[in-house]
C-alpha atoms as a PDB file:
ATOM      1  CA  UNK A   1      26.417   9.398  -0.998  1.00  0.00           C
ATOM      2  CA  UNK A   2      28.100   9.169   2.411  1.00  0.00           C
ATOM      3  CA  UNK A   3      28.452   6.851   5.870  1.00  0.00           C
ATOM      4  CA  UNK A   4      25.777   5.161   8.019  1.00  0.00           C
ATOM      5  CA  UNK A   5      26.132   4.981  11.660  1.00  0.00           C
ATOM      6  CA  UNK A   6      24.514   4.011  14.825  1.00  0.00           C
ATOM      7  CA  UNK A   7      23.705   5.805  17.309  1.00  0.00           C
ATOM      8  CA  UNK A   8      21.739   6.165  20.803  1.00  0.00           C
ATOM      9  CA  UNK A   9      18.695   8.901  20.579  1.00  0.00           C
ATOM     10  CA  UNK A  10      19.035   9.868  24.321  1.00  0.00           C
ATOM     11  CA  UNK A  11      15.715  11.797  24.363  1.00  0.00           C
ATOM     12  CA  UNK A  12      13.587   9.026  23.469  1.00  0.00           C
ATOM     13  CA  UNK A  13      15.998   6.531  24.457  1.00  0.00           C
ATOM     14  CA  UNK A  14      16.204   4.568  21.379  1.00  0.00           C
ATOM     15  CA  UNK A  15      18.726   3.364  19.042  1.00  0.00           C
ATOM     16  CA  UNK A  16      18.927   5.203  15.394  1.00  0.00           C
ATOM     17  CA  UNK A  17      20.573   5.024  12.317  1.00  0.00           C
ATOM     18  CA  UNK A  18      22.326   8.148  11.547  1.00  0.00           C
ATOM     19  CA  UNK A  19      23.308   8.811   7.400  1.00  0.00           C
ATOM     20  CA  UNK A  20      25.557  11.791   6.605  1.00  0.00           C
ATOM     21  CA  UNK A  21      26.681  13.042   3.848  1.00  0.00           C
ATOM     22  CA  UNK A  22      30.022  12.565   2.228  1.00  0.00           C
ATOM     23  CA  UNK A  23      32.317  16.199   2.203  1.00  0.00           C
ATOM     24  CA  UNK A  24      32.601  15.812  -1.761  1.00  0.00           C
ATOM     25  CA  UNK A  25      29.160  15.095  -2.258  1.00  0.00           C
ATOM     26  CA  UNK A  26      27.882  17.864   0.598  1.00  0.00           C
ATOM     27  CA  UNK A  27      30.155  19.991  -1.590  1.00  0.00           C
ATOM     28  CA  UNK A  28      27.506  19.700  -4.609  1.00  0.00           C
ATOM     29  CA  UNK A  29      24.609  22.186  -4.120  1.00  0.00           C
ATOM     30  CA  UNK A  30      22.315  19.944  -6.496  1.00  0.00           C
ATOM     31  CA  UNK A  31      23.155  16.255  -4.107  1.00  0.00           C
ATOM     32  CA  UNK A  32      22.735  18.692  -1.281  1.00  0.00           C
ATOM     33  CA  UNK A  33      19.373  19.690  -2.770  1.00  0.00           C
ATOM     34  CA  UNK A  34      18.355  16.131  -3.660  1.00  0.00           C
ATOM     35  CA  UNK A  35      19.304  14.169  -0.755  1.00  0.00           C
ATOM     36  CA  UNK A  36      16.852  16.682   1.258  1.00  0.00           C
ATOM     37  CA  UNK A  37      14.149  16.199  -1.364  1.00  0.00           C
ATOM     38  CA  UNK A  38      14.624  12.296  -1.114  1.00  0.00           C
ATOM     39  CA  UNK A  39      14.523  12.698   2.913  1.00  0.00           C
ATOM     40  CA  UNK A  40      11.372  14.651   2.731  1.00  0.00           C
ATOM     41  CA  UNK A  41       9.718  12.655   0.574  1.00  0.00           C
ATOM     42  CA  UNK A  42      10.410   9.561   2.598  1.00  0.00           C
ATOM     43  CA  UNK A  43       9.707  11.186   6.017  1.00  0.00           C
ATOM     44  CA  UNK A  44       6.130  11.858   4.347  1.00  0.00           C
ATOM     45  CA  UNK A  45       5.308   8.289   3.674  1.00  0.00           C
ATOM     46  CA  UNK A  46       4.326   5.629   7.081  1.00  0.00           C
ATOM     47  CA  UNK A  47       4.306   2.319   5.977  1.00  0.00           C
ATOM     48  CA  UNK A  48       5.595  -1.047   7.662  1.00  0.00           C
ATOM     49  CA  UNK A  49       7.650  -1.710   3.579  1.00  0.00           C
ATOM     50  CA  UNK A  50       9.297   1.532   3.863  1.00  0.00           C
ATOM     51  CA  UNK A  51      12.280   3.051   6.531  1.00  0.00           C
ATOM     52  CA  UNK A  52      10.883   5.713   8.658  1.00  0.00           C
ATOM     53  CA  UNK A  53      13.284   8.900   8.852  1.00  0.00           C
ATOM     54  CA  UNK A  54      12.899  10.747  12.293  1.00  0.00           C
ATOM     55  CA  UNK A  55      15.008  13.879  11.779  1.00  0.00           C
ATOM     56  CA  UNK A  56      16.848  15.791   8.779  1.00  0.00           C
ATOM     57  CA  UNK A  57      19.531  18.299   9.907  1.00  0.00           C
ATOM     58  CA  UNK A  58      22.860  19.674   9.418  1.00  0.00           C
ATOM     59  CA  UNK A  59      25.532  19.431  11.483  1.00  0.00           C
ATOM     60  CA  UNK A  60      29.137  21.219  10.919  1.00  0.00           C
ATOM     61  CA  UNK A  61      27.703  21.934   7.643  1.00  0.00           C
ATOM     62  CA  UNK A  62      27.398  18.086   6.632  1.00  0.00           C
ATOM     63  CA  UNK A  63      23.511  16.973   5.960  1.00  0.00           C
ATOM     64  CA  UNK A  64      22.270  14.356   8.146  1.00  0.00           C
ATOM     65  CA  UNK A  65      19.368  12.185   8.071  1.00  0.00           C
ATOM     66  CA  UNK A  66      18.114  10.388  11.278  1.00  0.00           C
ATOM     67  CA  UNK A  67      16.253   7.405  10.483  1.00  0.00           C
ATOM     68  CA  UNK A  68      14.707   4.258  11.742  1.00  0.00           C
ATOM     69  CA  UNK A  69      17.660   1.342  12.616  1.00  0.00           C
ATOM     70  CA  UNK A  70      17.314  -1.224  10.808  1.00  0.00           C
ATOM     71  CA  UNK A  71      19.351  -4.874  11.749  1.00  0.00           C
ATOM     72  CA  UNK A  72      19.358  -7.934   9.153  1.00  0.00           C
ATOM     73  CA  UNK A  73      21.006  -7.836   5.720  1.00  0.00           C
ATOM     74  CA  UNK A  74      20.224  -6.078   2.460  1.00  0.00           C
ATOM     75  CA  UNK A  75      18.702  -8.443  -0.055  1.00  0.00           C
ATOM     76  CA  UNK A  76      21.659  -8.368  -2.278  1.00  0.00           C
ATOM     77  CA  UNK A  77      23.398 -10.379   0.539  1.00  0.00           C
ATOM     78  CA  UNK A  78      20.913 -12.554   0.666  1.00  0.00           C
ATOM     79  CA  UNK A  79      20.691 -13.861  -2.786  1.00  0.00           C
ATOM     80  CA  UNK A  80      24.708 -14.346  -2.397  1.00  0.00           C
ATOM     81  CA  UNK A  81      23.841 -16.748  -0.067  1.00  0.00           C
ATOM     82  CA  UNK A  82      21.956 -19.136  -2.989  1.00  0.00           C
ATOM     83  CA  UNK A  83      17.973 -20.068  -3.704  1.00  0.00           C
ATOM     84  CA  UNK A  84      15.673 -17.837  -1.747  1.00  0.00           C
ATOM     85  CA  UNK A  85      13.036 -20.476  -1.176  1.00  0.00           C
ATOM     86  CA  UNK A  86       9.598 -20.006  -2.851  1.00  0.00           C
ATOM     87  CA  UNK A  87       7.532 -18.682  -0.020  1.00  0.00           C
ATOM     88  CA  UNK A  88      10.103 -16.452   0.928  1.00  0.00           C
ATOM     89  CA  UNK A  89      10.531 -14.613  -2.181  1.00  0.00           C
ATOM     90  CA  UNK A  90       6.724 -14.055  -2.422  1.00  0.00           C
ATOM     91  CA  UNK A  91       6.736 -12.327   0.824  1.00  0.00           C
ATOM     92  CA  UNK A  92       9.488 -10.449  -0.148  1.00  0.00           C
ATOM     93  CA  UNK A  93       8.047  -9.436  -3.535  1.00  0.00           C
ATOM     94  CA  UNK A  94       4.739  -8.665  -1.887  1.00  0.00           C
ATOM     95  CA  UNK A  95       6.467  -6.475   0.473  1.00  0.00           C
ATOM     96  CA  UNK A  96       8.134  -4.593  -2.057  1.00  0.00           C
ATOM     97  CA  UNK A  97       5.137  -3.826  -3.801  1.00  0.00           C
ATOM     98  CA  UNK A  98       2.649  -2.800  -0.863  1.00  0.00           C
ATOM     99  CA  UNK A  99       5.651  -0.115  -0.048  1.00  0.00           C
ATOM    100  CA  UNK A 100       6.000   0.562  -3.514  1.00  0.00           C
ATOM    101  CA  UNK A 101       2.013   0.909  -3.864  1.00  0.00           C
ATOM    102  CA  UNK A 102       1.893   3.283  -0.734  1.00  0.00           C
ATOM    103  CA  UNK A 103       4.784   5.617  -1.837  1.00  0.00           C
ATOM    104  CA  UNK A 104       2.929   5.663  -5.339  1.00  0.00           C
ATOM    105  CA  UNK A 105      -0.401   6.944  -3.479  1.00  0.00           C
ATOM    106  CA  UNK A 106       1.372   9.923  -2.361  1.00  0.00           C
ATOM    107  CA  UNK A 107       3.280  10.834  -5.591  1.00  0.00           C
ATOM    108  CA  UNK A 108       6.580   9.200  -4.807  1.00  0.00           C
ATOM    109  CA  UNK A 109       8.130   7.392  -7.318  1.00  0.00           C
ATOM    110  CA  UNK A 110      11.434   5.022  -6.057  1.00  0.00           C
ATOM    111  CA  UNK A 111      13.908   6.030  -8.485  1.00  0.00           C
ATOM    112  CA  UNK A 112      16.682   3.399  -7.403  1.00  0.00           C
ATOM    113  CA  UNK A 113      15.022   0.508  -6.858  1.00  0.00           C
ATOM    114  CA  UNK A 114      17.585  -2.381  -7.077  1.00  0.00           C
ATOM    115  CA  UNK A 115      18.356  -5.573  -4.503  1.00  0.00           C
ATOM    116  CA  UNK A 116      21.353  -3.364  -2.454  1.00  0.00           C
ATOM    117  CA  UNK A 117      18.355  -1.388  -1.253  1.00  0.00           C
ATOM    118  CA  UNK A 118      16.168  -3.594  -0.451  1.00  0.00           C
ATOM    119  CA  UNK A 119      16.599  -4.783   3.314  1.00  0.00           C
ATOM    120  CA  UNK A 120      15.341  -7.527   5.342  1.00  0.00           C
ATOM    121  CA  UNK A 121      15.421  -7.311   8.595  1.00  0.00           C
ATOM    122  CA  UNK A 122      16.303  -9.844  11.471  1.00  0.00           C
ATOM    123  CA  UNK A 123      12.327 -10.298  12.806  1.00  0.00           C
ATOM    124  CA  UNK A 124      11.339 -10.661   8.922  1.00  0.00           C
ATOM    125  CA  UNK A 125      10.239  -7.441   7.622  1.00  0.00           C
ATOM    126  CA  UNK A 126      11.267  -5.962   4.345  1.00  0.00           C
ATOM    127  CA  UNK A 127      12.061  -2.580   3.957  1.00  0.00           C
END
């Protein structure tokens, strides 16, 4: 759907992850439509399993979400990498489920739920 970035948040003096739209897609009244429903949705939920979104703008015309920075690897690269050991997977699985769970509570239902967006993050979290 379009590019991630970093970026500095100079207000609050904090590093951010900055997701904007691709031109073709931004084109599309119904993505337009969608990728604000999706950001919405998300910026409603607070749970440790699931990326915070800070801000949901547009800029030059092009949607743009704000959102948490996250650093580590998505779990697709992980299982590249061979085995995940036992322990690990649980934790991982577990994770995926409490966020799952909490999103559920509040009537949001992960539509795209697949190992490329799925991330784990250097100090062991999942998102």
């Amino acid at each position: 759907m379009g590019e991630v970035y970093r970026a500095r948040d100079p207000r609050l003096d904090r590093d951010v992850a900055i997701k904007v739209m691709a031109p073709h897609v931004a084109a599309d009244p119904e993505m337009r439509r969608r990728f604000e429903t999706e950001a919405r949705a998300i910026a409603a939920l607070s749970h440790p399993s699931i990326m915070a979104i800070h801000e949901l703008a547009v800029v030059d015309n092009q949607p743009v979400a704000v959102m948490e920075l996250l650093e580590g690897h998505t779990l697709r690269a992980r299982l590249a990498q061979g085995p995940v050991p036992w322990r690990d997977a649980v934790h991982v699985g577990a994770s995926i489920a409490e966020g799952l769970a909490a999103a559920h509570a509040r009537g949001v239902v992960h539509r795209d739920l697949k190992p490329e967006n799925v991330f784990l993050t250097n100090d062991a979290a999942v998102k």
